[in-house]
N, C-alpha and C. Protein backbone atom coordinates (compact mmCIF):
# COMPACT_ATOMS: atom_id res chain seq x y z
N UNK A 1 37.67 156.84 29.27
CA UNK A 1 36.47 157.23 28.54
C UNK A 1 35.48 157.94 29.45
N UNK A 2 34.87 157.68 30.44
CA UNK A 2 33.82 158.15 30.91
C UNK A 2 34.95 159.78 31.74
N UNK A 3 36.03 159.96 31.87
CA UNK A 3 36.33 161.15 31.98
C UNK A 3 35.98 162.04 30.84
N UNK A 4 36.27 161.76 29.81
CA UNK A 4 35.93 162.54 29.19
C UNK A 4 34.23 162.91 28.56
N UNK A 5 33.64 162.08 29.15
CA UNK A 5 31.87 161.90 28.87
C UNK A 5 31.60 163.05 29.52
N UNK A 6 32.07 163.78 30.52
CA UNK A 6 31.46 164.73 30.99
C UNK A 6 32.20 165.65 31.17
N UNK A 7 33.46 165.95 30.27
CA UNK A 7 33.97 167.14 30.00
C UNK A 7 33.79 167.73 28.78
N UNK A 8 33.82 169.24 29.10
CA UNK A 8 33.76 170.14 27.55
C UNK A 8 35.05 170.79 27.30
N UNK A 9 35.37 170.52 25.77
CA UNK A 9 36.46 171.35 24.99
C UNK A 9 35.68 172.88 24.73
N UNK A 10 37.34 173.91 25.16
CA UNK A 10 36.95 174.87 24.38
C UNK A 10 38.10 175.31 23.85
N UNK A 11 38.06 176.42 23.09
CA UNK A 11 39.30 176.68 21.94
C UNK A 11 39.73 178.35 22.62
N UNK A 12 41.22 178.24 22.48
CA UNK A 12 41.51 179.70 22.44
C UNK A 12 42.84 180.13 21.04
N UNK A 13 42.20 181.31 21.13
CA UNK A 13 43.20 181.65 20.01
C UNK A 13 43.90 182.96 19.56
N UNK A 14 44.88 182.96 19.45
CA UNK A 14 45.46 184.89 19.35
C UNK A 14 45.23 184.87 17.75
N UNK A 15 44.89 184.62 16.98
CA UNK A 15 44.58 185.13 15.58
C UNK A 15 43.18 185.36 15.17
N UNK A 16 42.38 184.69 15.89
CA UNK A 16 40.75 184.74 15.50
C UNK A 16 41.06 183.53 14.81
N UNK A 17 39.06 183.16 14.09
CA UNK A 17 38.88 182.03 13.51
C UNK A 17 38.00 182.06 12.37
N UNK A 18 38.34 181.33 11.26
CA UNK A 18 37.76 181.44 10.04
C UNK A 18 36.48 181.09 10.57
N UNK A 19 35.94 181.43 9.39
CA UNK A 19 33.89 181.39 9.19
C UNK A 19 33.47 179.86 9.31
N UNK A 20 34.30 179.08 8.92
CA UNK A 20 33.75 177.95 8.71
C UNK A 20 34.28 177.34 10.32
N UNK A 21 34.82 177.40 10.80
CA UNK A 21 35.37 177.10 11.93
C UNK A 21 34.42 177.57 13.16
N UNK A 22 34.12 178.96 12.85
CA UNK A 22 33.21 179.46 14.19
C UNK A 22 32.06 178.98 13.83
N UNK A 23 31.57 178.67 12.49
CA UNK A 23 30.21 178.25 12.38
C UNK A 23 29.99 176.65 12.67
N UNK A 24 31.06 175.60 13.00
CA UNK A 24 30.70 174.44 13.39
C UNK A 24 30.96 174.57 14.79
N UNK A 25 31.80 175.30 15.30
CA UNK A 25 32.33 175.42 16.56
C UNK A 25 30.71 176.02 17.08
N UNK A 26 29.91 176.73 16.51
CA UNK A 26 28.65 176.98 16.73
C UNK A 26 27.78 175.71 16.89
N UNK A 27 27.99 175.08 16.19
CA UNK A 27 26.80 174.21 15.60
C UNK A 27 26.94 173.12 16.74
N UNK A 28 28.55 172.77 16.98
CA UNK A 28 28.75 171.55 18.07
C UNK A 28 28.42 172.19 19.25
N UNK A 29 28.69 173.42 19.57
CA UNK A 29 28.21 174.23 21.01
C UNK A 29 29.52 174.29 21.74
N UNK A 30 30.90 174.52 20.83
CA UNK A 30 32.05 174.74 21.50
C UNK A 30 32.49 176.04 21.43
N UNK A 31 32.78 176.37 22.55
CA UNK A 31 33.08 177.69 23.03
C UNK A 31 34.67 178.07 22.25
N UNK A 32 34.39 179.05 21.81
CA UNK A 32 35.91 179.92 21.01
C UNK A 32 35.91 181.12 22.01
N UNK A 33 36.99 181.76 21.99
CA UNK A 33 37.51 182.50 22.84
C UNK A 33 39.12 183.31 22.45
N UNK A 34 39.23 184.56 21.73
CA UNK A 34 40.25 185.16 21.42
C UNK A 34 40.98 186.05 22.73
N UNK A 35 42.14 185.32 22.70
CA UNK A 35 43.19 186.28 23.61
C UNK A 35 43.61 187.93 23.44
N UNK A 36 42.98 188.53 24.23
CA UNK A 36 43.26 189.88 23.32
C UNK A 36 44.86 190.29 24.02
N UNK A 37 45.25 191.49 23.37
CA UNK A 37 46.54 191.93 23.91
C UNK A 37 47.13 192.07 25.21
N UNK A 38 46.18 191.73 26.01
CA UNK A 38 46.44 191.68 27.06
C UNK A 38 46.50 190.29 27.78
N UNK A 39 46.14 189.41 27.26
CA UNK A 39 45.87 188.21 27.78
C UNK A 39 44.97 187.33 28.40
N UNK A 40 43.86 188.20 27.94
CA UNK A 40 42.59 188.09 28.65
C UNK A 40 41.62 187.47 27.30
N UNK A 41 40.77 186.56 28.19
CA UNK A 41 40.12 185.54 26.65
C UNK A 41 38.72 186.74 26.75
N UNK A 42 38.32 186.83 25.33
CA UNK A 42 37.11 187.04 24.94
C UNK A 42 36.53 186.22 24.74
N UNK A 43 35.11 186.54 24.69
CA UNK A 43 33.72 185.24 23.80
C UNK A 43 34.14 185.77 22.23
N UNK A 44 34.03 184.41 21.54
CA UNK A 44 33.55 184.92 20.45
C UNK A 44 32.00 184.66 19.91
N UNK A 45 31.84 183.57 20.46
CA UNK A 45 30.48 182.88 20.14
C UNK A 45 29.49 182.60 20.97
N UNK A 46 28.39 182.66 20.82
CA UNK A 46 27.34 181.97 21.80
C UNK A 46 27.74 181.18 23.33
N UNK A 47 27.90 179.98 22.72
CA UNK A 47 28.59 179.19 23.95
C UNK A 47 29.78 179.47 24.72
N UNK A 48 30.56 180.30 23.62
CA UNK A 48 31.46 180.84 25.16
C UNK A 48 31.19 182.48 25.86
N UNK A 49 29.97 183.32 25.44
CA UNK A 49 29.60 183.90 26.43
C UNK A 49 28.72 183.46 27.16
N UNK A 50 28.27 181.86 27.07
CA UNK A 50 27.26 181.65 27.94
C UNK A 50 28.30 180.77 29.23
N UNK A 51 29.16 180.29 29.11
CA UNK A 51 30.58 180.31 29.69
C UNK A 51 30.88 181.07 30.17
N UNK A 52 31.31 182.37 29.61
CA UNK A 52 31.71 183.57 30.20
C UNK A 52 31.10 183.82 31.39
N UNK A 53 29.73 183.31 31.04
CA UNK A 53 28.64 184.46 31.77
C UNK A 53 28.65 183.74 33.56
N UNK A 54 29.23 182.80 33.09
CA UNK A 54 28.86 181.71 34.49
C UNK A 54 29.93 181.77 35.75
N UNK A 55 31.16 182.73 35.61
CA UNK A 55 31.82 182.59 35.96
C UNK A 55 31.80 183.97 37.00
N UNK A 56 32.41 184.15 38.06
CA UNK A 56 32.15 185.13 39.03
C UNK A 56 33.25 186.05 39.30
C-alpha cells in the first residue's frame, strides 16, 4: 500500500480515447498519452503535457 500512495498512473493508447474517458481522466488528473506512428507518446490532456513538460 504505501508504494502505491505515492505513485501516479498514466494511460497510453494507439486508438485515442472517448470523451467520457478523457474528461474523467481530466477530472482525476491522469495523464493520457497517444502513441503516434512512430512510437512516440503524445499529450493528450492537461496533466500529461504538464508531464511532458517536466521531462528533459
Amino acid at each position: 500500500m504505501s508504494m502505491t500512495e505515492s505513485a501516479r498512473g498514466l494511460h497510453f493508447t494507439l486508438a485515442g480515447y472517448a470523451p467520457d474517458a478523457r474528461e474523467r481522466a481530466d477530472r482525476l488528473g491522469v495523464p493520457l498519452f497517444l502513441l503516434d506512428l512512430t512510437g512516440i507518446p503524445q499529450p493528450v490532456n492537461a496533466p500529461a503535457v504538464a508531464l511532458d513538460a517536466t521531462r528533459s
